[in-house]
C-alpha atoms as a PDB file:
ATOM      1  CA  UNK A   1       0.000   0.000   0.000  1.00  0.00           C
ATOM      2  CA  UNK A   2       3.024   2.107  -0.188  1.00  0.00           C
ATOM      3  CA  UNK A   3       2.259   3.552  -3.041  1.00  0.00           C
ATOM      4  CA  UNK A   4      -1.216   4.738  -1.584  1.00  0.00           C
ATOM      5  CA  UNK A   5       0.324   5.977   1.166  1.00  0.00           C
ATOM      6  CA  UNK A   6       2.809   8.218  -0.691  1.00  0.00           C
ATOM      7  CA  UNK A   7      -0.290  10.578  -2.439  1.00  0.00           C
ATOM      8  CA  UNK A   8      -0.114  13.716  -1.402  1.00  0.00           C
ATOM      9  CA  UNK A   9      -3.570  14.708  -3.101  1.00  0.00           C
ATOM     10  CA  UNK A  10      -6.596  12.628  -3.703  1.00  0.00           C
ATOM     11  CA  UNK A  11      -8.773  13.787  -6.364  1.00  0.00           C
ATOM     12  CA  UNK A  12     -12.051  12.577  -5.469  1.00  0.00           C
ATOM     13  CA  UNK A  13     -15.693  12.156  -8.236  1.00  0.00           C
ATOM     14  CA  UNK A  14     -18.224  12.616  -6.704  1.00  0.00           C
ATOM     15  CA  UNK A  15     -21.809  10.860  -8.026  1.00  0.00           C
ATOM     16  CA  UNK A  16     -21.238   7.211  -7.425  1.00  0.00           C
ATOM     17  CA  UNK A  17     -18.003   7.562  -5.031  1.00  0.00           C
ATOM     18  CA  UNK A  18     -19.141  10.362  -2.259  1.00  0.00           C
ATOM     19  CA  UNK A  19     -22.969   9.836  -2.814  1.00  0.00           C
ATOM     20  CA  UNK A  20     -26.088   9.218  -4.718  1.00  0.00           C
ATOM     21  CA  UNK A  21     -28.302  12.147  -5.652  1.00  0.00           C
ATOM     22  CA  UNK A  22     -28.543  13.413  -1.755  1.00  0.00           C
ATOM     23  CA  UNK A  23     -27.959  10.060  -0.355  1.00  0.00           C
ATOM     24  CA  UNK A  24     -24.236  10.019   1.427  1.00  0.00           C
ATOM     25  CA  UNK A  25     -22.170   6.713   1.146  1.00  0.00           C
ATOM     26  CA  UNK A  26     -21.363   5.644   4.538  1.00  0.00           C
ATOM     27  CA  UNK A  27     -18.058   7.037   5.838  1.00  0.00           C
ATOM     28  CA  UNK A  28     -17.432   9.251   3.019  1.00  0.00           C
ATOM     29  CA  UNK A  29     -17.716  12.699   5.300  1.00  0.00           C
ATOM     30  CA  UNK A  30     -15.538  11.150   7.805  1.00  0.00           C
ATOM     31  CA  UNK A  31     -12.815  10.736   5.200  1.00  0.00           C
ATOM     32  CA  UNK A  32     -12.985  13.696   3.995  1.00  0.00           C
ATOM     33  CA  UNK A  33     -13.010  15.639   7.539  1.00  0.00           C
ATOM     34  CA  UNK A  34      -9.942  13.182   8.191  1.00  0.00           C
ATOM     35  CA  UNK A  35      -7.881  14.039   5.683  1.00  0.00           C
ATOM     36  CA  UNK A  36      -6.033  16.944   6.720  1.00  0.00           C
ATOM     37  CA  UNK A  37      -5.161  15.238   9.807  1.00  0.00           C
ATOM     38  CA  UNK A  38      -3.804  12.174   7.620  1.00  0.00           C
ATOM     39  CA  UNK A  39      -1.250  15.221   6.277  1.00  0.00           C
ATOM     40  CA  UNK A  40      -3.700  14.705   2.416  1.00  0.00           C
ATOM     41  CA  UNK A  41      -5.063  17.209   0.365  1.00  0.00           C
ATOM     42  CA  UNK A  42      -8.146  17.235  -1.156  1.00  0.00           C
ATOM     43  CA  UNK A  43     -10.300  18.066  -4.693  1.00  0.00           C
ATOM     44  CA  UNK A  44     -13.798  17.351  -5.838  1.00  0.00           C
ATOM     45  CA  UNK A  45     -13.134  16.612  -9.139  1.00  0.00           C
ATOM     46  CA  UNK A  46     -16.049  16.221 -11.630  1.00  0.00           C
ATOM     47  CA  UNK A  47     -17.101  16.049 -14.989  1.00  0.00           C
ATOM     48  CA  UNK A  48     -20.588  17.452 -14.719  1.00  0.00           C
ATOM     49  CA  UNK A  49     -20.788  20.753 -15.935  1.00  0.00           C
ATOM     50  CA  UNK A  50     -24.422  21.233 -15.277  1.00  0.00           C
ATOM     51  CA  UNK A  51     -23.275  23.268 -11.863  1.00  0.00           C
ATOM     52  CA  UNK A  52     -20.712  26.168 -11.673  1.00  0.00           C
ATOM     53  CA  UNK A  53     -18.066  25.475  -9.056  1.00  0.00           C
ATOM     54  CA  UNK A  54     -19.461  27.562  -6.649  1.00  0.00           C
ATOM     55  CA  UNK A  55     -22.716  25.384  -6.818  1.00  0.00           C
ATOM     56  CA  UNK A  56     -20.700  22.619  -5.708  1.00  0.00           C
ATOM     57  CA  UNK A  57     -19.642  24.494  -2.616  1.00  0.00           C
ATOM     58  CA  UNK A  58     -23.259  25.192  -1.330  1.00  0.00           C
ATOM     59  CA  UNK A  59     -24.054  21.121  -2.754  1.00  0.00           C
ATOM     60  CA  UNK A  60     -21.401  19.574  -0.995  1.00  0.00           C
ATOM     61  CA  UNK A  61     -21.534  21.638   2.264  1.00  0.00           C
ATOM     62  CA  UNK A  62     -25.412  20.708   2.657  1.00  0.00           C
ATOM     63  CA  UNK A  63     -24.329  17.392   2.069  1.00  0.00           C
ATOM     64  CA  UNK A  64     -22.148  17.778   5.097  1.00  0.00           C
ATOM     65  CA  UNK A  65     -19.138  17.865   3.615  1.00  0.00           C
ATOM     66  CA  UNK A  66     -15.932  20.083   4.189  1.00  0.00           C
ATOM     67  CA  UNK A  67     -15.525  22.423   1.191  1.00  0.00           C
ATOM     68  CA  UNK A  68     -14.078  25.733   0.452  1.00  0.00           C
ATOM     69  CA  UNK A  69     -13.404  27.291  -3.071  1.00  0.00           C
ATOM     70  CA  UNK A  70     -10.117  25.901  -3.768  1.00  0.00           C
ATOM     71  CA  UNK A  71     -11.166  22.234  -2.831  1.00  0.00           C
ATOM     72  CA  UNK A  72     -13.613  22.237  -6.527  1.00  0.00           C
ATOM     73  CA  UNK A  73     -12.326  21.817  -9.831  1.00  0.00           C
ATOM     74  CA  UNK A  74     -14.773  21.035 -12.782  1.00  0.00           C
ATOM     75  CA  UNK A  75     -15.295  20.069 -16.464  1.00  0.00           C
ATOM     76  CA  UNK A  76     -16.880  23.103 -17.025  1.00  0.00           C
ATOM     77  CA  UNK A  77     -13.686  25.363 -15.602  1.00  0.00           C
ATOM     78  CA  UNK A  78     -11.044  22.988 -17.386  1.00  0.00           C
ATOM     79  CA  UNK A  79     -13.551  23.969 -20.280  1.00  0.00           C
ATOM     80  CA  UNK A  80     -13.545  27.687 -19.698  1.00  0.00           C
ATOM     81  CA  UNK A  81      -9.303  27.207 -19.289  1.00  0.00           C
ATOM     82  CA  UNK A  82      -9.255  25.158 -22.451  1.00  0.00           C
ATOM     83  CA  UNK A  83     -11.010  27.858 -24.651  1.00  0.00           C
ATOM     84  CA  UNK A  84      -8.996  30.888 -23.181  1.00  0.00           C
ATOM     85  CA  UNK A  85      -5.665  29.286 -24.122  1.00  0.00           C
ATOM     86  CA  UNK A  86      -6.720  28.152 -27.315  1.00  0.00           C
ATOM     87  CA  UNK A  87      -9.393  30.259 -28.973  1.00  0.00           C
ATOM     88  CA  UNK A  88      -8.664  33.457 -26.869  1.00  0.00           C
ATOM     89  CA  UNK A  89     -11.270  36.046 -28.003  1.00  0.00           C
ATOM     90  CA  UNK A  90     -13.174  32.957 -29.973  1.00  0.00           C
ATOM     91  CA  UNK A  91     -17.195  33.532 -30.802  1.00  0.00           C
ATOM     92  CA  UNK A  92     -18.593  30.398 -28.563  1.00  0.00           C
ATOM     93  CA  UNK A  93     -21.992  28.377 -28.616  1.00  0.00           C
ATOM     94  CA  UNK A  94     -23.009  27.448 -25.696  1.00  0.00           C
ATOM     95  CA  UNK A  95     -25.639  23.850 -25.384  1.00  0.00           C
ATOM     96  CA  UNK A  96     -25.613  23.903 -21.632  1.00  0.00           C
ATOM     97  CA  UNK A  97     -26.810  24.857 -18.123  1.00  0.00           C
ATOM     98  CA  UNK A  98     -27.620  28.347 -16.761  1.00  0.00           C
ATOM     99  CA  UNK A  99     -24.485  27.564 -14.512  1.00  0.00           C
ATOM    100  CA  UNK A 100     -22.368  26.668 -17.422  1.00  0.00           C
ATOM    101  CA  UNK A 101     -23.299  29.376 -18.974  1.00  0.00           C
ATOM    102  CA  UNK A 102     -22.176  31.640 -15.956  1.00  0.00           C
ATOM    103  CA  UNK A 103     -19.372  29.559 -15.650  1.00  0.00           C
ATOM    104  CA  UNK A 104     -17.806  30.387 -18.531  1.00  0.00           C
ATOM    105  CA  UNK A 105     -18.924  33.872 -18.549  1.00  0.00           C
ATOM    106  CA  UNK A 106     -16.734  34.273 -15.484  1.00  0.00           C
ATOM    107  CA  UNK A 107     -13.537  33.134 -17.269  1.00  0.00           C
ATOM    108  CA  UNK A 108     -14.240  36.132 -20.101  1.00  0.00           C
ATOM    109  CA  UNK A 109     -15.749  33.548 -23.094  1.00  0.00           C
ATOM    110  CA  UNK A 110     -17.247  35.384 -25.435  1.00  0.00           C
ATOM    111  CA  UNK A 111     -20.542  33.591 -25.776  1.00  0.00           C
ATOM    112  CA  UNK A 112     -23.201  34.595 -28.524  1.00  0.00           C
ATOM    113  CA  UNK A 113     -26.178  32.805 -26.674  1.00  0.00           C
ATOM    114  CA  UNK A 114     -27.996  34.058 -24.003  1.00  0.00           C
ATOM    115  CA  UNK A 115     -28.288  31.752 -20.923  1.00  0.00           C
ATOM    116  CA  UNK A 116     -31.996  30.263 -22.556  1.00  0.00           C
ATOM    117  CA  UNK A 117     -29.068  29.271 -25.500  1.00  0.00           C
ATOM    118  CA  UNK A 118     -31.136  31.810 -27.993  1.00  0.00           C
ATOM    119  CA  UNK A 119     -29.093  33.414 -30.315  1.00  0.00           C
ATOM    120  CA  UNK A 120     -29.830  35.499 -33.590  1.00  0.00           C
ATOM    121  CA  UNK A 121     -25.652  34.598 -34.763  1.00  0.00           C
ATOM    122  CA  UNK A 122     -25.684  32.934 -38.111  1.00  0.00           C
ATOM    123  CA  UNK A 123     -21.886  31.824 -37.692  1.00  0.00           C
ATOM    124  CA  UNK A 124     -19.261  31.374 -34.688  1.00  0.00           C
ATOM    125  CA  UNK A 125     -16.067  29.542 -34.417  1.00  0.00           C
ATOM    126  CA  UNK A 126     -16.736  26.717 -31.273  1.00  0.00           C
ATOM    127  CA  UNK A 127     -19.634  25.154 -30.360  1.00  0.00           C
ATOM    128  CA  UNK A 128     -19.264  23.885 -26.939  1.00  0.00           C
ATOM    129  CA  UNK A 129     -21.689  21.095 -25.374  1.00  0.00           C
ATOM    130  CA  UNK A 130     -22.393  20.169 -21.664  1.00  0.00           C
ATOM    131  CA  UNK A 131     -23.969  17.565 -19.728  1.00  0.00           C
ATOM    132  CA  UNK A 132     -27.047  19.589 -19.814  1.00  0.00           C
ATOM    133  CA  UNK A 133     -30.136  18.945 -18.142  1.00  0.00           C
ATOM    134  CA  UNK A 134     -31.908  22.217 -19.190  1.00  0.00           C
ATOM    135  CA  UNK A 135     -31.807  20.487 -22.849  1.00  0.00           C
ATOM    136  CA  UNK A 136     -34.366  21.894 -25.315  1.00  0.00           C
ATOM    137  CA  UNK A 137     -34.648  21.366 -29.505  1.00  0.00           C
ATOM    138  CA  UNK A 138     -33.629  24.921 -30.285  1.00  0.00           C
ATOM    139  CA  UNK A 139     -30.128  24.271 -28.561  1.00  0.00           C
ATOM    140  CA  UNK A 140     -29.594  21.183 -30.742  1.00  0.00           C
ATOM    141  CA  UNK A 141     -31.053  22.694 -34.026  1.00  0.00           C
ATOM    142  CA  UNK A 142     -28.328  25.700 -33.285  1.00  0.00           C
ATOM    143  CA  UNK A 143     -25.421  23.413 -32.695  1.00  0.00           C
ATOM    144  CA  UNK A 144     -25.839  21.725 -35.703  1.00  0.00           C
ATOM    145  CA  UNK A 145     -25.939  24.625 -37.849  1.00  0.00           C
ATOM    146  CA  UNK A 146     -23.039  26.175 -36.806  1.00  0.00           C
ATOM    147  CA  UNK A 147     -20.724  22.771 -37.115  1.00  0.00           C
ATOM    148  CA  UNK A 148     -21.898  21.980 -40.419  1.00  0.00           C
ATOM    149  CA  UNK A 149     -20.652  25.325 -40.994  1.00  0.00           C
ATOM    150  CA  UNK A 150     -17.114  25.101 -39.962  1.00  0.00           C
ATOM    151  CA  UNK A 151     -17.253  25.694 -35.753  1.00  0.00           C
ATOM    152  CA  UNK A 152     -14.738  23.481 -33.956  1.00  0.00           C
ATOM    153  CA  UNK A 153     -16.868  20.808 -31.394  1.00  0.00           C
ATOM    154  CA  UNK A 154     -15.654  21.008 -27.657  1.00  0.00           C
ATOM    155  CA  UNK A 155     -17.532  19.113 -25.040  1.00  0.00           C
ATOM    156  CA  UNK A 156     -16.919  19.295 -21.434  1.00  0.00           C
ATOM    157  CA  UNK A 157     -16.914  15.242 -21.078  1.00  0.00           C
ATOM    158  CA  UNK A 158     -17.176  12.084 -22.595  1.00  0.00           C
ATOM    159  CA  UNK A 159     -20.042  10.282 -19.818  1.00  0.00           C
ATOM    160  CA  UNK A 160     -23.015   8.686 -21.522  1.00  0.00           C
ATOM    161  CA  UNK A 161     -24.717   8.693 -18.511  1.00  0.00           C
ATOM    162  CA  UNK A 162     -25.402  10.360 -15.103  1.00  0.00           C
ATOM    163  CA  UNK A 163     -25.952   7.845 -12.113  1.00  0.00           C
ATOM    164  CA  UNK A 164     -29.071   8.560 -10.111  1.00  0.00           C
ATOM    165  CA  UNK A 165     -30.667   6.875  -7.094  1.00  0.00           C
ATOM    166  CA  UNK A 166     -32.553   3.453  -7.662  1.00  0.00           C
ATOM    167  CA  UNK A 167     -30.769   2.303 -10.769  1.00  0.00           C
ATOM    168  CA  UNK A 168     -32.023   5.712 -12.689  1.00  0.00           C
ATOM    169  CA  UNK A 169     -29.515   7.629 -14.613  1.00  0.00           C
ATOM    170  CA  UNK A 170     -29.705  10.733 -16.788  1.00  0.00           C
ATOM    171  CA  UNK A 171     -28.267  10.940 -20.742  1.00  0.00           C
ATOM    172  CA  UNK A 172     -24.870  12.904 -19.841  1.00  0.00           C
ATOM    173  CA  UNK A 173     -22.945  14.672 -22.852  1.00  0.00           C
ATOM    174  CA  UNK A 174     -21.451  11.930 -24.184  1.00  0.00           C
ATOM    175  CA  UNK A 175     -24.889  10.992 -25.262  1.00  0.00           C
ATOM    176  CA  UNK A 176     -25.672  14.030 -26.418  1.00  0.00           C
ATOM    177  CA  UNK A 177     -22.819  14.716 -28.294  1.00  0.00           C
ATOM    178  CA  UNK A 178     -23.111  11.348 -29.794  1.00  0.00           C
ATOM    179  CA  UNK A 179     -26.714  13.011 -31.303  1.00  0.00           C
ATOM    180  CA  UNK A 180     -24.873  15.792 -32.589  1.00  0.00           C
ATOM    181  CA  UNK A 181     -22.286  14.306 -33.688  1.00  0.00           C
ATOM    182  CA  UNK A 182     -24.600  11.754 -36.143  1.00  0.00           C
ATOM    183  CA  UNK A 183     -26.685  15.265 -37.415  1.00  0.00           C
ATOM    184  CA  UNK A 184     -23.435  17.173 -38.379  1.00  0.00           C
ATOM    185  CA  UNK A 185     -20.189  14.744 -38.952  1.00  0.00           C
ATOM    186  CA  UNK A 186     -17.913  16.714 -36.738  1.00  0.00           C
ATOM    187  CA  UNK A 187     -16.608  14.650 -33.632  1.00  0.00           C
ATOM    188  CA  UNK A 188     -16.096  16.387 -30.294  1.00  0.00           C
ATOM    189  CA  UNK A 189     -13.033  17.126 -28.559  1.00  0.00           C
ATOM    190  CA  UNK A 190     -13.651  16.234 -24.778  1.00  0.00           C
ATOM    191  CA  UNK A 191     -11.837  18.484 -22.040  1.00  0.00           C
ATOM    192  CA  UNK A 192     -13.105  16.675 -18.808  1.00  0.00           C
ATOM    193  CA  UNK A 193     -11.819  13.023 -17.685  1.00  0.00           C
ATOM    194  CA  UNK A 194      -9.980  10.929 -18.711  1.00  0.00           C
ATOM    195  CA  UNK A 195      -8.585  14.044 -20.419  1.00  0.00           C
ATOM    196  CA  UNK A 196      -5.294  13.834 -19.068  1.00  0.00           C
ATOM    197  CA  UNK A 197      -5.435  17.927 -18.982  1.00  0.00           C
ATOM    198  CA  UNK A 198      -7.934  17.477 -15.973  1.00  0.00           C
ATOM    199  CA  UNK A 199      -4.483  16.382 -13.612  1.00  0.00           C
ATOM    200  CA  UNK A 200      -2.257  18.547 -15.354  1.00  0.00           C
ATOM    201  CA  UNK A 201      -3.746  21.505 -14.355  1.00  0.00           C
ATOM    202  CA  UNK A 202      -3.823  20.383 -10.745  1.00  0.00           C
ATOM    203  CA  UNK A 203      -0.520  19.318 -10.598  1.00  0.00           C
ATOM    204  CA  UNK A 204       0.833  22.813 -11.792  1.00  0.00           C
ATOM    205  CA  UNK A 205      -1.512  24.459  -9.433  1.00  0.00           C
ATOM    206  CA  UNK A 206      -0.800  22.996  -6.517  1.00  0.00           C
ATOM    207  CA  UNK A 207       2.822  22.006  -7.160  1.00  0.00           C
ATOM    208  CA  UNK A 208       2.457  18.389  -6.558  1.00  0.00           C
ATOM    209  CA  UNK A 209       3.479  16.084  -9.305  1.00  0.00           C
ATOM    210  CA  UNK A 210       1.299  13.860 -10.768  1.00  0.00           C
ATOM    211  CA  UNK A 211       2.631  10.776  -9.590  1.00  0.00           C
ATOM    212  CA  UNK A 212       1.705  11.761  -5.628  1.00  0.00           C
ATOM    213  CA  UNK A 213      -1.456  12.346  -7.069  1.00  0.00           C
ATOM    214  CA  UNK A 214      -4.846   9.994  -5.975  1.00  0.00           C
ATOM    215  CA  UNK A 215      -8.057   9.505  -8.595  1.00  0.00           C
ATOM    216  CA  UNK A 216     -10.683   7.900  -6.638  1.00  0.00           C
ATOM    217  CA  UNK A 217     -14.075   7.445  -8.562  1.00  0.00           C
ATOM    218  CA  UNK A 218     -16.311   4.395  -9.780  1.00  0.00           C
ATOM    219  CA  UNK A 219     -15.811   4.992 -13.394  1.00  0.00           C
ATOM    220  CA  UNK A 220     -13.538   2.555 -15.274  1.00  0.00           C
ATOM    221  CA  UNK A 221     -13.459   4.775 -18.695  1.00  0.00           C
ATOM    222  CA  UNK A 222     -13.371   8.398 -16.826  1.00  0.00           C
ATOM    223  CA  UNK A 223     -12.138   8.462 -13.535  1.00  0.00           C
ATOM    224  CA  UNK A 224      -9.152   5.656 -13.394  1.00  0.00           C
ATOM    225  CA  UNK A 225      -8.220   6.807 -17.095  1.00  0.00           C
ATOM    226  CA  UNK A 226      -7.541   9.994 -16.449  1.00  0.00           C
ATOM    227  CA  UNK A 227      -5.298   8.661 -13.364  1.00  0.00           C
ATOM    228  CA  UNK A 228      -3.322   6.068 -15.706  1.00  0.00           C
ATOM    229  CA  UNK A 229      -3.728   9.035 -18.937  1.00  0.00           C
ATOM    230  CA  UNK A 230      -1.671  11.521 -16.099  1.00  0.00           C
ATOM    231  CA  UNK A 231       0.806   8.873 -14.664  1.00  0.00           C
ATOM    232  CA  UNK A 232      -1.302   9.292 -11.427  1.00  0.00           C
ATOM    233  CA  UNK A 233      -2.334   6.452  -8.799  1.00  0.00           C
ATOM    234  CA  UNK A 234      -6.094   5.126  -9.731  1.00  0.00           C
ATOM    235  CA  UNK A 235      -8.463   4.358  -6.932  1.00  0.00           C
ATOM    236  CA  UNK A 236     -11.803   2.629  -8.058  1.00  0.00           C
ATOM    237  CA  UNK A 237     -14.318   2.233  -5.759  1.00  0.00           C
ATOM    238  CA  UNK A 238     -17.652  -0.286  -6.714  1.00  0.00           C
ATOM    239  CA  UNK A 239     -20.268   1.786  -4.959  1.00  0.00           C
ATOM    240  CA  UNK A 240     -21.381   3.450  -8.275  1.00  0.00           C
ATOM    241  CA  UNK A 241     -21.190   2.614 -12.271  1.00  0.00           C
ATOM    242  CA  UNK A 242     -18.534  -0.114 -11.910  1.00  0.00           C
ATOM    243  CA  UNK A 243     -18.721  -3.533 -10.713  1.00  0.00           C
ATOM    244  CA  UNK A 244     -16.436  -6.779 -10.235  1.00  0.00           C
ATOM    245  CA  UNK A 245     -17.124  -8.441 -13.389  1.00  0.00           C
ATOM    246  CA  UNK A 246     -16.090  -4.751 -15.323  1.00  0.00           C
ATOM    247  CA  UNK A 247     -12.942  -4.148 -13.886  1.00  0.00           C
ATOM    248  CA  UNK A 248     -12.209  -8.503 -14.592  1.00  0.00           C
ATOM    249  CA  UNK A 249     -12.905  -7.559 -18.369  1.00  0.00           C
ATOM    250  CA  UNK A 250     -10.750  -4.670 -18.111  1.00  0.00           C
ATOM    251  CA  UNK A 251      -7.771  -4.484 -20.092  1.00  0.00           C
ATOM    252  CA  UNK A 252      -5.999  -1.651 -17.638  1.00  0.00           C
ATOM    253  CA  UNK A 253      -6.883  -2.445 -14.300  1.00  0.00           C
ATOM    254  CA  UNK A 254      -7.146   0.101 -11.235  1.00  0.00           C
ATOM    255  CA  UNK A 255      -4.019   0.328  -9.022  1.00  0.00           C
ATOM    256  CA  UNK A 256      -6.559  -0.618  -6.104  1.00  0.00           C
ATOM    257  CA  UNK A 257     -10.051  -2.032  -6.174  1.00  0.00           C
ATOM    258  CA  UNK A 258     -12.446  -0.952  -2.854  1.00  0.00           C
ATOM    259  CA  UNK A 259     -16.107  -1.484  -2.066  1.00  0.00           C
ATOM    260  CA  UNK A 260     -16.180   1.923  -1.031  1.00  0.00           C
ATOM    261  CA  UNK A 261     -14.535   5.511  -0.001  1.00  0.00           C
ATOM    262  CA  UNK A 262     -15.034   3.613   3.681  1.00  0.00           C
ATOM    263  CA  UNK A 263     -12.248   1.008   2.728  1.00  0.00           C
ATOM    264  CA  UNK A 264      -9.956   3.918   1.422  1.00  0.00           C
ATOM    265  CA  UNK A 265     -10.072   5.315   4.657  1.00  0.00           C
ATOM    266  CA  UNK A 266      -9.423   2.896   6.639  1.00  0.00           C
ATOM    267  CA  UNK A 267      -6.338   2.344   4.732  1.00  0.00           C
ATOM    268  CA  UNK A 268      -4.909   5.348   5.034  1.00  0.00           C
ATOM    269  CA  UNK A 269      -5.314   5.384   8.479  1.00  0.00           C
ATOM    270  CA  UNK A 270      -3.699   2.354   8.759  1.00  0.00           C
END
């Protein structure tokens, strides 16, 4: 478990790892309270875009969980990072939340769509798609018109679905994309996990290297890629998407396989 023990960060997904719609996995706040004391930093690392960062604060702190501005780093902010360093001063599309839209707003994209996504623009140069649950025709109809016209396709991440309580789950942007994607021809490029970008960042943020850096999530093709994408150590846990007989069929397995954040704790404790 040395190599456990060595991470100086764990980057931790939320839906499916910390909890389920409102419902809190057992022992999941006590990690997190813990982990300063265990010498570890912490991120909520996600790749729904469908709430600003500063959603997640008021989210996770209802939740009961420890959380404070720089403990929150998003798909939609990698996004909004993304588009400044490579189409500084672009014309953007939005297909997305409210909160994306304000999300992006507060990094300086120039966005032609109002936050409904109506906009009287006949061309821009990057269409941009999030997991969004605001979804309406007009947003689609829009997108596709402006990629068969040239704009460049960035989505905020690759998840075909959302996990929700009861077996449930929500079409995520992968899914939507995929729609988009079979009405205009042009593929996406995805920012969020297993975008190796997603760790980057981090690491030259906080000044920890990637390889004393932790993904912990219950996503084979998002959360542990983007750990063995970075050179990172990969935590799954099998208390959301993933189960046994996924990560057996798995050609790149996890570093470690846990029931739940619980387990992880108690390791590091250890």
């Amino acid at each position: 478990m040395s190599k456990l023990q060595d991470c100086e960060l764990f980057l931790f997904d939320m839906d499916g790892t910390l909890y389920l719609g409102d419902d809190v996995y057992d022992g999941a706040v006590a990690l997190m309270e813990d982990l300063p004391r265990l010498g570890k930093k912490y991120i909520y690392l996600t790749n729904n875009s469908s709430r600003a960062g500063t959603d997640y604060i008021t989210r996770l702190r209802r939740l009961g969980f420890p959380c404070e501005s720089e403990n929150v780093f998003t798909s939609g902010m990698a996004t909004g990072m993304y588009l400044n360093q490579n189409y500084p001063g672009a014309s953007v599309y939005l297909a997305g939340t409210r909160a994306f839209c304000r999300e992006l707003q507060s990094y300086g994209i120039r966005l032609v769509n109002d936050e409904n996504g109506h906009t009287d623009a006949f061309d821009v140069d990057v269409v941009v798609q999030g997991f969004d649950t605001e979804l309406v025709y007009e947003k689609l109809d829009r997108a596709v018109h402006f990629l068969r016209r040239g704009a460049r396709f960035i989505a905020a991440n690759p998840d075909w679905v959302c996990p929700m309580p009861a077996g449930e789950v929500l079409p995520d942007c992968g899914s939507i994309c995929a729609l988009l994607t079979a009405s205009s021809g042009v593929k996406p490029e995805y920012i969020g996990k297993p975008n190796r970008n997603m760790i980057d960042v981090i690491a030259k943020m906080t000044g920890i290297p990637n390889e004393k850096i932790c993904a912990v999530g219950d996503r084979l093709y998002t959360d542990i890629a983007v750990a063995q994408n970075a050179g990172s150590v990969s935590v799954l846990v099998l208390s959301g998407e993933t189960d046994q007989s996924m990560v057996d069929a798995a050609e790149r397995k996890p570093d470690y396989v846990l029931p739940s954040v619980k387990e992880l704790h108690e390791l590091l404790r250890a």
